[in-house]
PDB file of N, CA and C in Angstrom:
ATOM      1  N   UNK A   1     129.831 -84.357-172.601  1.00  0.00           N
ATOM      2  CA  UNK A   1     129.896 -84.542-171.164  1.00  0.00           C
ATOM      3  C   UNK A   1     129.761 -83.189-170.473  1.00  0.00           C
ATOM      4  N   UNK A   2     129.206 -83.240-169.323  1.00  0.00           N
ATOM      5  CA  UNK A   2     128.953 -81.693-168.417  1.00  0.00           C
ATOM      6  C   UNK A   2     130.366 -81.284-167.830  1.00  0.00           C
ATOM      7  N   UNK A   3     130.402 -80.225-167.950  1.00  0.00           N
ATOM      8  CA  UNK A   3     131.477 -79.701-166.784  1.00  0.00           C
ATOM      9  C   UNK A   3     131.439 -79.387-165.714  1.00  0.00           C
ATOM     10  N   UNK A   4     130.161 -79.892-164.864  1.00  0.00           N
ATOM     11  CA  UNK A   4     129.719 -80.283-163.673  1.00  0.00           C
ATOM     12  C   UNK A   4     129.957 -81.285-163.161  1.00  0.00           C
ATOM     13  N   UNK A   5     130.062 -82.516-164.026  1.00  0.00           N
ATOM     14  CA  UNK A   5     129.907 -83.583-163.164  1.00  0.00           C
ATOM     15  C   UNK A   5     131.719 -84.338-164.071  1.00  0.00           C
ATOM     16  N   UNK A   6     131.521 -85.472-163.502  1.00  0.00           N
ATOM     17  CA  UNK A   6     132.927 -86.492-163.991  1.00  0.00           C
ATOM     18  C   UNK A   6     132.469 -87.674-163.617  1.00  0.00           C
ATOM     19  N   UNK A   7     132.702 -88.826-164.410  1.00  0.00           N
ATOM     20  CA  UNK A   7     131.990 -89.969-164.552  1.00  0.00           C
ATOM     21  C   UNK A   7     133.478 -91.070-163.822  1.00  0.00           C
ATOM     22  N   UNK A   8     133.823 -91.527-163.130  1.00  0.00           N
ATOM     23  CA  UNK A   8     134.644 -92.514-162.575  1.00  0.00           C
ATOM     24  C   UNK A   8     133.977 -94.168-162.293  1.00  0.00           C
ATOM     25  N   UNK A   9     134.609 -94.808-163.546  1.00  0.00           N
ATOM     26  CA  UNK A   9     134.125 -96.559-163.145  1.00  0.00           C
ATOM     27  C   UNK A   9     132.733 -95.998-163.259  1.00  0.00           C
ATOM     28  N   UNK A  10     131.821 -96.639-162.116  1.00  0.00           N
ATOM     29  CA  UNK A  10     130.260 -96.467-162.115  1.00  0.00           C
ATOM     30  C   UNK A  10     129.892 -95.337-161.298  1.00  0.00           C
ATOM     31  N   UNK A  11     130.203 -94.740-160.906  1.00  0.00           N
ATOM     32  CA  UNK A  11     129.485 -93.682-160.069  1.00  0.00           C
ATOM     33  C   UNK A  11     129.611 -92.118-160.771  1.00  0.00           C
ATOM     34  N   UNK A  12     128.955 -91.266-160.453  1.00  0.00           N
ATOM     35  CA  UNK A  12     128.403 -89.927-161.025  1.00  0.00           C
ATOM     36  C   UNK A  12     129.314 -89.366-159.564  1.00  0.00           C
ATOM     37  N   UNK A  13     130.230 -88.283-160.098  1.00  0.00           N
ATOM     38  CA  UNK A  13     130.659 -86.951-159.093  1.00  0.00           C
ATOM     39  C   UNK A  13     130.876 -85.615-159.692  1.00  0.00           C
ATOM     40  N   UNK A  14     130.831 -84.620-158.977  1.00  0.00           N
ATOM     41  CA  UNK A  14     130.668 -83.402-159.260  1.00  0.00           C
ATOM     42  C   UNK A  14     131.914 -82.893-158.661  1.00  0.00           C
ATOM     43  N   UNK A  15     132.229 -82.262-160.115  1.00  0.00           N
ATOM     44  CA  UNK A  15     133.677 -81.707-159.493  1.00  0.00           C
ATOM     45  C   UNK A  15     133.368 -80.073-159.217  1.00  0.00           C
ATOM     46  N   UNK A  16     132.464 -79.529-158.810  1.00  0.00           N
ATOM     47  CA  UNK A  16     132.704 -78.361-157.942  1.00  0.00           C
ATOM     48  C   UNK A  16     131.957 -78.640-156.540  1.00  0.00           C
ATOM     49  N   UNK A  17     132.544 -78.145-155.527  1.00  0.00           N
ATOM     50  CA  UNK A  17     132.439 -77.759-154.159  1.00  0.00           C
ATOM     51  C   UNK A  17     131.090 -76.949-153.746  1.00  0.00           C
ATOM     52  N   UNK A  18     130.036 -77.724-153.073  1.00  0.00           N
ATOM     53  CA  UNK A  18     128.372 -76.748-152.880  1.00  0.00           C
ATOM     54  C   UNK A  18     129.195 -75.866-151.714  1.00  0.00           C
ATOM     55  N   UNK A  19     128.613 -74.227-151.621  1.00  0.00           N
ATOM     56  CA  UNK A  19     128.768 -73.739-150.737  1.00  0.00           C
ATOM     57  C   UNK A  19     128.050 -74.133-149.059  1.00  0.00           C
ATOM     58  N   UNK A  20     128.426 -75.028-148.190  1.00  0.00           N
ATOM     59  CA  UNK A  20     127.884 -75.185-146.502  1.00  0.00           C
ATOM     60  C   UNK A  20     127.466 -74.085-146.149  1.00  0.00           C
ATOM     61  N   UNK A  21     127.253 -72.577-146.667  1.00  0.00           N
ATOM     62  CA  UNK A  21     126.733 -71.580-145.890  1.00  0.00           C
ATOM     63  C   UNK A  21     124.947 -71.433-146.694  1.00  0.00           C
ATOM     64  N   UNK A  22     124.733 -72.491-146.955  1.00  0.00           N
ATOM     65  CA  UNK A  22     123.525 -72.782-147.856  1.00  0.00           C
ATOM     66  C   UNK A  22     122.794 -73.714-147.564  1.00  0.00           C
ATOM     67  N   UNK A  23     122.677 -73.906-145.815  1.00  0.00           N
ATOM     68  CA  UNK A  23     121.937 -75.782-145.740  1.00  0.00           C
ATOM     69  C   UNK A  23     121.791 -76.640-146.436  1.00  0.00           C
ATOM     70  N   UNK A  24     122.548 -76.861-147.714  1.00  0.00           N
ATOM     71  CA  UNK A  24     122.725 -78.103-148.139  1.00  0.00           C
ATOM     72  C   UNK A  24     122.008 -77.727-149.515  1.00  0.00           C
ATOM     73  N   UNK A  25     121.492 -76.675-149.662  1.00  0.00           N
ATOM     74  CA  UNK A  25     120.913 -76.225-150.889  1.00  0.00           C
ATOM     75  C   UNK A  25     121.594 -76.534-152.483  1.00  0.00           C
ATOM     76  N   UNK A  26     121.412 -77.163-153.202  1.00  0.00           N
ATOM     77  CA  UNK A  26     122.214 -77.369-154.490  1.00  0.00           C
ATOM     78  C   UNK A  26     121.879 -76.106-155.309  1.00  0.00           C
ATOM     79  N   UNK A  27     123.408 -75.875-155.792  1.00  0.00           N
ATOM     80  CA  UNK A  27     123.169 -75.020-156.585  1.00  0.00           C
ATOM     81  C   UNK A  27     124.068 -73.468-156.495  1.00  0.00           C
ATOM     82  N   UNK A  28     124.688 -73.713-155.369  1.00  0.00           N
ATOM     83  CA  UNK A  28     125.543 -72.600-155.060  1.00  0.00           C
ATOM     84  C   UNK A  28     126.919 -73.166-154.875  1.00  0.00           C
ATOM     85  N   UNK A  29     127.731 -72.812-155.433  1.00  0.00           N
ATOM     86  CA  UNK A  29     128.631 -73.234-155.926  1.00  0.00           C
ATOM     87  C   UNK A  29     129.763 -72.613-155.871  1.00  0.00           C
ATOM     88  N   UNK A  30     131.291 -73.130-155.312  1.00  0.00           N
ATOM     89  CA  UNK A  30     132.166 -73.123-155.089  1.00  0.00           C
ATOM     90  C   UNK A  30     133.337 -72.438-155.927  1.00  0.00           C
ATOM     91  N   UNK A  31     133.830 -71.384-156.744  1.00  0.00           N
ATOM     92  CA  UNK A  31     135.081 -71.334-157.423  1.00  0.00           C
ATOM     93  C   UNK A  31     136.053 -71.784-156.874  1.00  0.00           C
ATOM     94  N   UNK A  32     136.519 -72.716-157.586  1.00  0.00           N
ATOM     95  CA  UNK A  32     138.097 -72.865-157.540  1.00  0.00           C
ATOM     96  C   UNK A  32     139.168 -72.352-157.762  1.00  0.00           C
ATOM     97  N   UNK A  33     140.166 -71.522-156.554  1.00  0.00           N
ATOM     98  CA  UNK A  33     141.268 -70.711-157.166  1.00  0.00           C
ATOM     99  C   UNK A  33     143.055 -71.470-156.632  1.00  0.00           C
ATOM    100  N   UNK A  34     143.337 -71.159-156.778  1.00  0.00           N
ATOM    101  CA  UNK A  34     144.509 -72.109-156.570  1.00  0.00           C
ATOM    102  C   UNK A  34     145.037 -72.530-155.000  1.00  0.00           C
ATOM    103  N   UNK A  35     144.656 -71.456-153.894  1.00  0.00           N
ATOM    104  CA  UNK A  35     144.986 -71.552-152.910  1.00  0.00           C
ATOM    105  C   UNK A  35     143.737 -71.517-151.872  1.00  0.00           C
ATOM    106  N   UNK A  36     142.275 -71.174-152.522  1.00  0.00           N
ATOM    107  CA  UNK A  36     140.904 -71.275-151.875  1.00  0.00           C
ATOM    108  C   UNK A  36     139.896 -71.869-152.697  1.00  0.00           C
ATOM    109  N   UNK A  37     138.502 -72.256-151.671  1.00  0.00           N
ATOM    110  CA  UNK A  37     137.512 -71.939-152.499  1.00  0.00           C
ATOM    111  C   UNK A  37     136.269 -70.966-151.991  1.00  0.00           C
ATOM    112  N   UNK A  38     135.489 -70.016-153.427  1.00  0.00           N
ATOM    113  CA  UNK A  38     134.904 -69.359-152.636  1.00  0.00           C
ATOM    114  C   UNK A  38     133.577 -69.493-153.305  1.00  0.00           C
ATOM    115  N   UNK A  39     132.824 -69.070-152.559  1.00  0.00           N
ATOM    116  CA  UNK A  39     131.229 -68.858-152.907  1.00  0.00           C
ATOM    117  C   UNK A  39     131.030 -67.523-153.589  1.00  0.00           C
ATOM    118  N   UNK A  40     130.597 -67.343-154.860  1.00  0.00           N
ATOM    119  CA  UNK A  40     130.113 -66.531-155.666  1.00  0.00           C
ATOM    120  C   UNK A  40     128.802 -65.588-155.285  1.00  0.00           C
ATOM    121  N   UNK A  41     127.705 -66.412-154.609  1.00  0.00           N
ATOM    122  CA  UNK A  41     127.047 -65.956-153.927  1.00  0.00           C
ATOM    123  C   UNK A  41     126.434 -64.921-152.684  1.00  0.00           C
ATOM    124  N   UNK A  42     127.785 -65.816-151.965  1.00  0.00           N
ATOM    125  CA  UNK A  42     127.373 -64.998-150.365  1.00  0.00           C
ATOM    126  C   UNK A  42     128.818 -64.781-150.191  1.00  0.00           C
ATOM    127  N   UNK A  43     129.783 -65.170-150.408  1.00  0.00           N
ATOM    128  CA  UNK A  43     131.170 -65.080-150.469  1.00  0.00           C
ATOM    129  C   UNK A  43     132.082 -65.226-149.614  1.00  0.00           C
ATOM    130  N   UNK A  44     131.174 -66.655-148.727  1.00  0.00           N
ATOM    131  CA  UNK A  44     132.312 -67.631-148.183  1.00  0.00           C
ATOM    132  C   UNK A  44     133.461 -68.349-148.708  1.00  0.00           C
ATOM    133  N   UNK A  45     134.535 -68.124-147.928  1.00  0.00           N
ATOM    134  CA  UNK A  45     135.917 -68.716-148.434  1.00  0.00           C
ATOM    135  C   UNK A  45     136.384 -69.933-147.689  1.00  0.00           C
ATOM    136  N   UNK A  46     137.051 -70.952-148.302  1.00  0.00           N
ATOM    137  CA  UNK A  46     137.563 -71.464-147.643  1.00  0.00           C
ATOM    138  C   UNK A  46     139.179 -71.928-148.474  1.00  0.00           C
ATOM    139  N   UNK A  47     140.195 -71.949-147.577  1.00  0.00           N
ATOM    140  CA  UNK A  47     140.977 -71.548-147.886  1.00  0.00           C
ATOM    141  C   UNK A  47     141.892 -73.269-147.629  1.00  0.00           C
ATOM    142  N   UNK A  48     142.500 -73.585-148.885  1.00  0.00           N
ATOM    143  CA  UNK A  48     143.372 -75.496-148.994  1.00  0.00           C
ATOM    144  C   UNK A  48     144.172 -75.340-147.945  1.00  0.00           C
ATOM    145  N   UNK A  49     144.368 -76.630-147.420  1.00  0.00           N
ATOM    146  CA  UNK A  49     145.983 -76.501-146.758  1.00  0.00           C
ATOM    147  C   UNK A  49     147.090 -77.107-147.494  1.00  0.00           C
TER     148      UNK A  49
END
């Protein structure tokens, strides 16, 4: 199985977060840290509540 995606019942989801500072571009991608997430890329944050 990928460590991209997670299979629930019938549908296909992706458990990382696309970066929005990317028009919708796939492929830029979100780290997950315990209290944000950030873009590796361009190095937008966004931060859980």
């Amino acid at each position: 199985m990928s460590e991209y995606f997670e299979v629930n019942d019938d549908s296909l989801e992706r458990k990382y977060k696309n970066c929005d500072q990317h028009d919708g571009q796939l492929g830029y991608k979100m780290a997950e840290h315990s209290d944000r997430w950030t873009c590796g890329f361009c190095g937008h944050t966004e931060f859980k509540k």
